[in-house]
Protein backbone atom coordinates (compact mmCIF):
# COMPACT_ATOMS: atom_id res chain seq x y z
CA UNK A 1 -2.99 17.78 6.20
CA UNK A 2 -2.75 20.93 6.34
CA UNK A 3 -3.04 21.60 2.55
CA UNK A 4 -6.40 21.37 0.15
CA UNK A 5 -7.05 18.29 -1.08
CA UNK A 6 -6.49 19.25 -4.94
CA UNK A 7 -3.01 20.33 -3.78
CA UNK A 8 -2.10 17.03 -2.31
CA UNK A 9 -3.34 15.04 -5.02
CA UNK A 10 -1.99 17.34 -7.72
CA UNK A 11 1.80 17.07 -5.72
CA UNK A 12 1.46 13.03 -5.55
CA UNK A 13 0.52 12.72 -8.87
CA UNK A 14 3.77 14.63 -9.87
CA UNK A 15 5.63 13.33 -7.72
CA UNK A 16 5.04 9.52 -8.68
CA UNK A 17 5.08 10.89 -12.54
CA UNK A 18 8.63 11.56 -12.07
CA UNK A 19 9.70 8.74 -10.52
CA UNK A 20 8.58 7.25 -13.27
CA UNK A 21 9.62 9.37 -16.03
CA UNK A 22 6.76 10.86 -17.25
CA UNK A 23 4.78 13.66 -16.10
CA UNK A 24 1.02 13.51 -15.98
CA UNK A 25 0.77 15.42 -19.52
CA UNK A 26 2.81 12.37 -21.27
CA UNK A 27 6.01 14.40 -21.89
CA UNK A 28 9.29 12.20 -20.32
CA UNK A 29 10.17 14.04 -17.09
CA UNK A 30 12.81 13.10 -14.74
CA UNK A 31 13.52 13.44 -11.13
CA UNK A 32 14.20 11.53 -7.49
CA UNK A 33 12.28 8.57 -6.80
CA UNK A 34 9.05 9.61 -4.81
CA UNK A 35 8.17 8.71 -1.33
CA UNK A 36 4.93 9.54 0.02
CA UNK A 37 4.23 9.22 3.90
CA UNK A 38 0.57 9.73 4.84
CA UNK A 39 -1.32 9.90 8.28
CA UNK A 40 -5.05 10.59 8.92
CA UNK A 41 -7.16 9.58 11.82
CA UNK A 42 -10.30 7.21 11.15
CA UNK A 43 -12.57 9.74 11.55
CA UNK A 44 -13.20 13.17 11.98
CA UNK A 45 -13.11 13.60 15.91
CA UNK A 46 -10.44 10.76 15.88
CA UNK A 47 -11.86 8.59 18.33
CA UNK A 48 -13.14 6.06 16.13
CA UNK A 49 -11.75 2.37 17.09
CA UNK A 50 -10.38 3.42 19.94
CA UNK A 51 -10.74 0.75 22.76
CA UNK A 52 -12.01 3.25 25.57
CA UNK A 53 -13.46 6.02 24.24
CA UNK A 54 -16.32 6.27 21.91
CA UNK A 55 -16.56 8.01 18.37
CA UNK A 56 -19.05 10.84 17.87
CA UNK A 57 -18.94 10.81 14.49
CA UNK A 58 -22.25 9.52 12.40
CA UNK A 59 -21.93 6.72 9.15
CA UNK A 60 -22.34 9.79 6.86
CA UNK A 61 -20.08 12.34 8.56
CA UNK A 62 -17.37 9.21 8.56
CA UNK A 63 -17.54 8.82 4.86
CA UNK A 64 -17.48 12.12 3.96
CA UNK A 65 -14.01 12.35 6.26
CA UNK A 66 -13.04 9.00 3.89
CA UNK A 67 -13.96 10.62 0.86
CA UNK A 68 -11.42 13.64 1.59
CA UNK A 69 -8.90 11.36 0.00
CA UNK A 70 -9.19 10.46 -3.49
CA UNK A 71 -9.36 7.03 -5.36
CA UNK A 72 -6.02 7.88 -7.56
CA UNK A 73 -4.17 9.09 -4.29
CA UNK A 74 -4.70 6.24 -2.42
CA UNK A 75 -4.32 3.64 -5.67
CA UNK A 76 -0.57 5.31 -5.26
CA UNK A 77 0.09 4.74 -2.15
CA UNK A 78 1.16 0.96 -1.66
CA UNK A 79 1.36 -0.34 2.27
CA UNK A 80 -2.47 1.34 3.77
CA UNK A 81 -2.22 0.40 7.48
CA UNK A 82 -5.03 0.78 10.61
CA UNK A 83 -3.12 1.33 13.18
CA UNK A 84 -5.00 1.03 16.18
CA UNK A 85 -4.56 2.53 20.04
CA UNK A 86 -2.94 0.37 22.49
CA UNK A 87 -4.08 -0.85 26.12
CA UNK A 88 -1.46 0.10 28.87
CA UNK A 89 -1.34 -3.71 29.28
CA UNK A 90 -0.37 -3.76 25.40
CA UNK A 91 1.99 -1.56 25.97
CA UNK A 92 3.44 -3.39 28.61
CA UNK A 93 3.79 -6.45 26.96
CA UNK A 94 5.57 -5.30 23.83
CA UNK A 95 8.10 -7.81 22.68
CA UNK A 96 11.55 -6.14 21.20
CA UNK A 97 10.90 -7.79 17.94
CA UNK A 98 13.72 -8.85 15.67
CA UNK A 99 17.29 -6.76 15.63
CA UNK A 100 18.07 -4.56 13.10
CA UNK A 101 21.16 -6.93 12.22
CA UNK A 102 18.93 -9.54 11.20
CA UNK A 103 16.29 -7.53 9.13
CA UNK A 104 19.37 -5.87 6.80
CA UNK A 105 20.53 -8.75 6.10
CA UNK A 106 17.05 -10.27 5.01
CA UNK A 107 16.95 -6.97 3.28
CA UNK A 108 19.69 -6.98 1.57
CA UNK A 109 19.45 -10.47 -0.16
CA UNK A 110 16.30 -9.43 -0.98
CA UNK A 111 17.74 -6.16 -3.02
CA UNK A 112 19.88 -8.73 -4.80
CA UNK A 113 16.75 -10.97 -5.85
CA UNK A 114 15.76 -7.63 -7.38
CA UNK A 115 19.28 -7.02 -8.93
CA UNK A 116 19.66 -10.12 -10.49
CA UNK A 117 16.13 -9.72 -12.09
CA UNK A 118 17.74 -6.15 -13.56
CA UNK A 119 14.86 -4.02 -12.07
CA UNK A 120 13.49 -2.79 -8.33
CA UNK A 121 10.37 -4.16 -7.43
CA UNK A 122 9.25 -0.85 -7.24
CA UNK A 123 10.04 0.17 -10.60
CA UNK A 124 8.73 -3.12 -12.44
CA UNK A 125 7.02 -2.03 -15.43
CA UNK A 126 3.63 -3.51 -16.55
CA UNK A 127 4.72 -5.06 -19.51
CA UNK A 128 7.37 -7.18 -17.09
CA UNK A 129 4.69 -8.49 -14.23
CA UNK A 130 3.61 -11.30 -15.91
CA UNK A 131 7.14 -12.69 -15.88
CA UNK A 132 8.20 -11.13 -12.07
CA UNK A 133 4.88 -11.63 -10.53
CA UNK A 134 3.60 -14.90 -12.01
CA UNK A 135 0.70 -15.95 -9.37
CA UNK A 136 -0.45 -19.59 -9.04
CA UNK A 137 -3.69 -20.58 -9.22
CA UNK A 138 -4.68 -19.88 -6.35
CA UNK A 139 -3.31 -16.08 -6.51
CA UNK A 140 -4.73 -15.20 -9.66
CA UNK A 141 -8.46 -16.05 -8.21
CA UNK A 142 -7.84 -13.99 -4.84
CA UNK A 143 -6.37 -11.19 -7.54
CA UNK A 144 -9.97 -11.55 -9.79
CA UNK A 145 -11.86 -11.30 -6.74
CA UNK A 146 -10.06 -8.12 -5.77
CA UNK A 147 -10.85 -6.61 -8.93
CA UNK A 148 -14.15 -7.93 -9.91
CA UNK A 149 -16.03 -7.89 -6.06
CA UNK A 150 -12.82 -5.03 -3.97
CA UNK A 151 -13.83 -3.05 -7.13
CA UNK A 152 -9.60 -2.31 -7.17
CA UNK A 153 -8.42 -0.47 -10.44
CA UNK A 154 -5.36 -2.08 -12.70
CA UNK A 155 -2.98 0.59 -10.94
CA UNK A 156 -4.02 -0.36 -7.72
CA UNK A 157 -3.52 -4.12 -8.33
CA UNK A 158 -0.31 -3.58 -10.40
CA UNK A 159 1.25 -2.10 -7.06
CA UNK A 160 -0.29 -4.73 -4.70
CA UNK A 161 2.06 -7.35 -7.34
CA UNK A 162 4.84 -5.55 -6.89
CA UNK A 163 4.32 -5.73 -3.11
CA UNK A 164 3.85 -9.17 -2.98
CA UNK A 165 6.93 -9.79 -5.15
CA UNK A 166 8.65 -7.81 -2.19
CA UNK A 167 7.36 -9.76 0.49
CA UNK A 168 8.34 -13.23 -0.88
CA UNK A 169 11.74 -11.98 -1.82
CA UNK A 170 12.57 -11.00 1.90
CA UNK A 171 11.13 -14.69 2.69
CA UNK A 172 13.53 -16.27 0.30
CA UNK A 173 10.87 -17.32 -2.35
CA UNK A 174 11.04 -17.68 -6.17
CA UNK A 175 7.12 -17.96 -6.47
CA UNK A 176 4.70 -15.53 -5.31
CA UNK A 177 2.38 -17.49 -3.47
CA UNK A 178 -1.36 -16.83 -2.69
CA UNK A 179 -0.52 -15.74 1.09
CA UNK A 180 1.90 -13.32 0.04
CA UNK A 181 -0.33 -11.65 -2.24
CA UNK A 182 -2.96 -11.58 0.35
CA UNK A 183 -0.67 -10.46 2.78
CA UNK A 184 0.10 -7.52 0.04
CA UNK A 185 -3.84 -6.56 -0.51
CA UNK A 186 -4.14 -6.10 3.43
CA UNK A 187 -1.95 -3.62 3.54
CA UNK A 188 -4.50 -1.50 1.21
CA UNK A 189 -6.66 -1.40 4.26
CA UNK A 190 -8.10 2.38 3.49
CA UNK A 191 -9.12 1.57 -0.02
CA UNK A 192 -11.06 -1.81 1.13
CA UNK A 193 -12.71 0.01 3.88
CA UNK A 194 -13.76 2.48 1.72
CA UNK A 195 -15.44 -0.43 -0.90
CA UNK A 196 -16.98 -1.40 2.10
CA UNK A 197 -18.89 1.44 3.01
CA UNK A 198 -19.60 2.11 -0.34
């Protein structure tokens, strides 16, 4: 990014505090829903993972490229995804994947999950989780662990719910089952890794 990092976790903060009506000093604010798009390589010569050519970069000067982003900003940002380089023979071998026709229209009846619930996913308060995001028994031990051993905080865990209340509505599912809220604590793939080196 081209900015300092106080300035981009000062405008995210802001950002999300509008969307959800409050500002970061308490007071009710109000404003457009936020949408934060993020991109940053794995390291700082930007060669790490890549499957021909090697990363310069030592253990400590990786972490320290890590640590540029903070705990809060990534705890805000919900779907954290490695995206790795591709072969040529990858590349080559790339199915189409589905049609746009048939994604809206999972899309769509998932939107009306949401509607008939009276609130986005997105906007689910906390107070309303336990009744929209009611895990079995098997999804409220993978969510302990993530807390208690991924060291995640309550916000961080709060949007991984509403996530996997997402992903089983666009599979047509009333219950949040354990795989979809595994499936949902993947995609924080930045804020594990950096537990991990930690």
């Amino acid at each position: 990014s081209p900015f300092a990092p106080p300035q981009v976790h000062s405008g995210l903060e802001k950002s999300c505090a509008r969307a959800e009506g409050a500002s970061p000093g308490g007071t009710q604010a109000q404003g457009p829903r936020a949408l934060a798009v993020a991109a940053m390589n794995l390291c700082a010569c930007g060669w790490l993972g890549h499957p021909k050519r090697g990363c310069r970069c030592t253990p400590t000067e990786i972490a320290q490229h890590h640590a540029k982003v903070s705990g809060p900003v990534l705890d805000r940002l919900d779907l954290q995804i490695e995206v790795t380089a591709l072969t040529a023979a990858e590349l080559q071998a790339a199915s189409p994947g589905e049609s746009s026709a048939v994604v809206r229209t999972r899309v769509l009846a998932a939107h009306q999950y949401q509607r008939v619930r009276g609130c986005m996913n997105a906007l689910l308060p906390p107070a309303r989780l336990s009744e929209c995001c009611a895990l079995d028994v098997a999804g409220q031990r993978l969510m302990a662990d993530a807390v208690d051993r991924g060291g995640m905080s309550a916000r961080a865990i709060h949007r991984a719910l509403r996530v996997a209340r997402t992903i089983a509505d666009l599979a047509g599912e009333e219950q949040i089952a354990a795989m979809r809220l595994a499936e949902a604590l993947q995609y924080r793939a930045c804020e594990a890794g950096r537990f991990a080196m930690s």
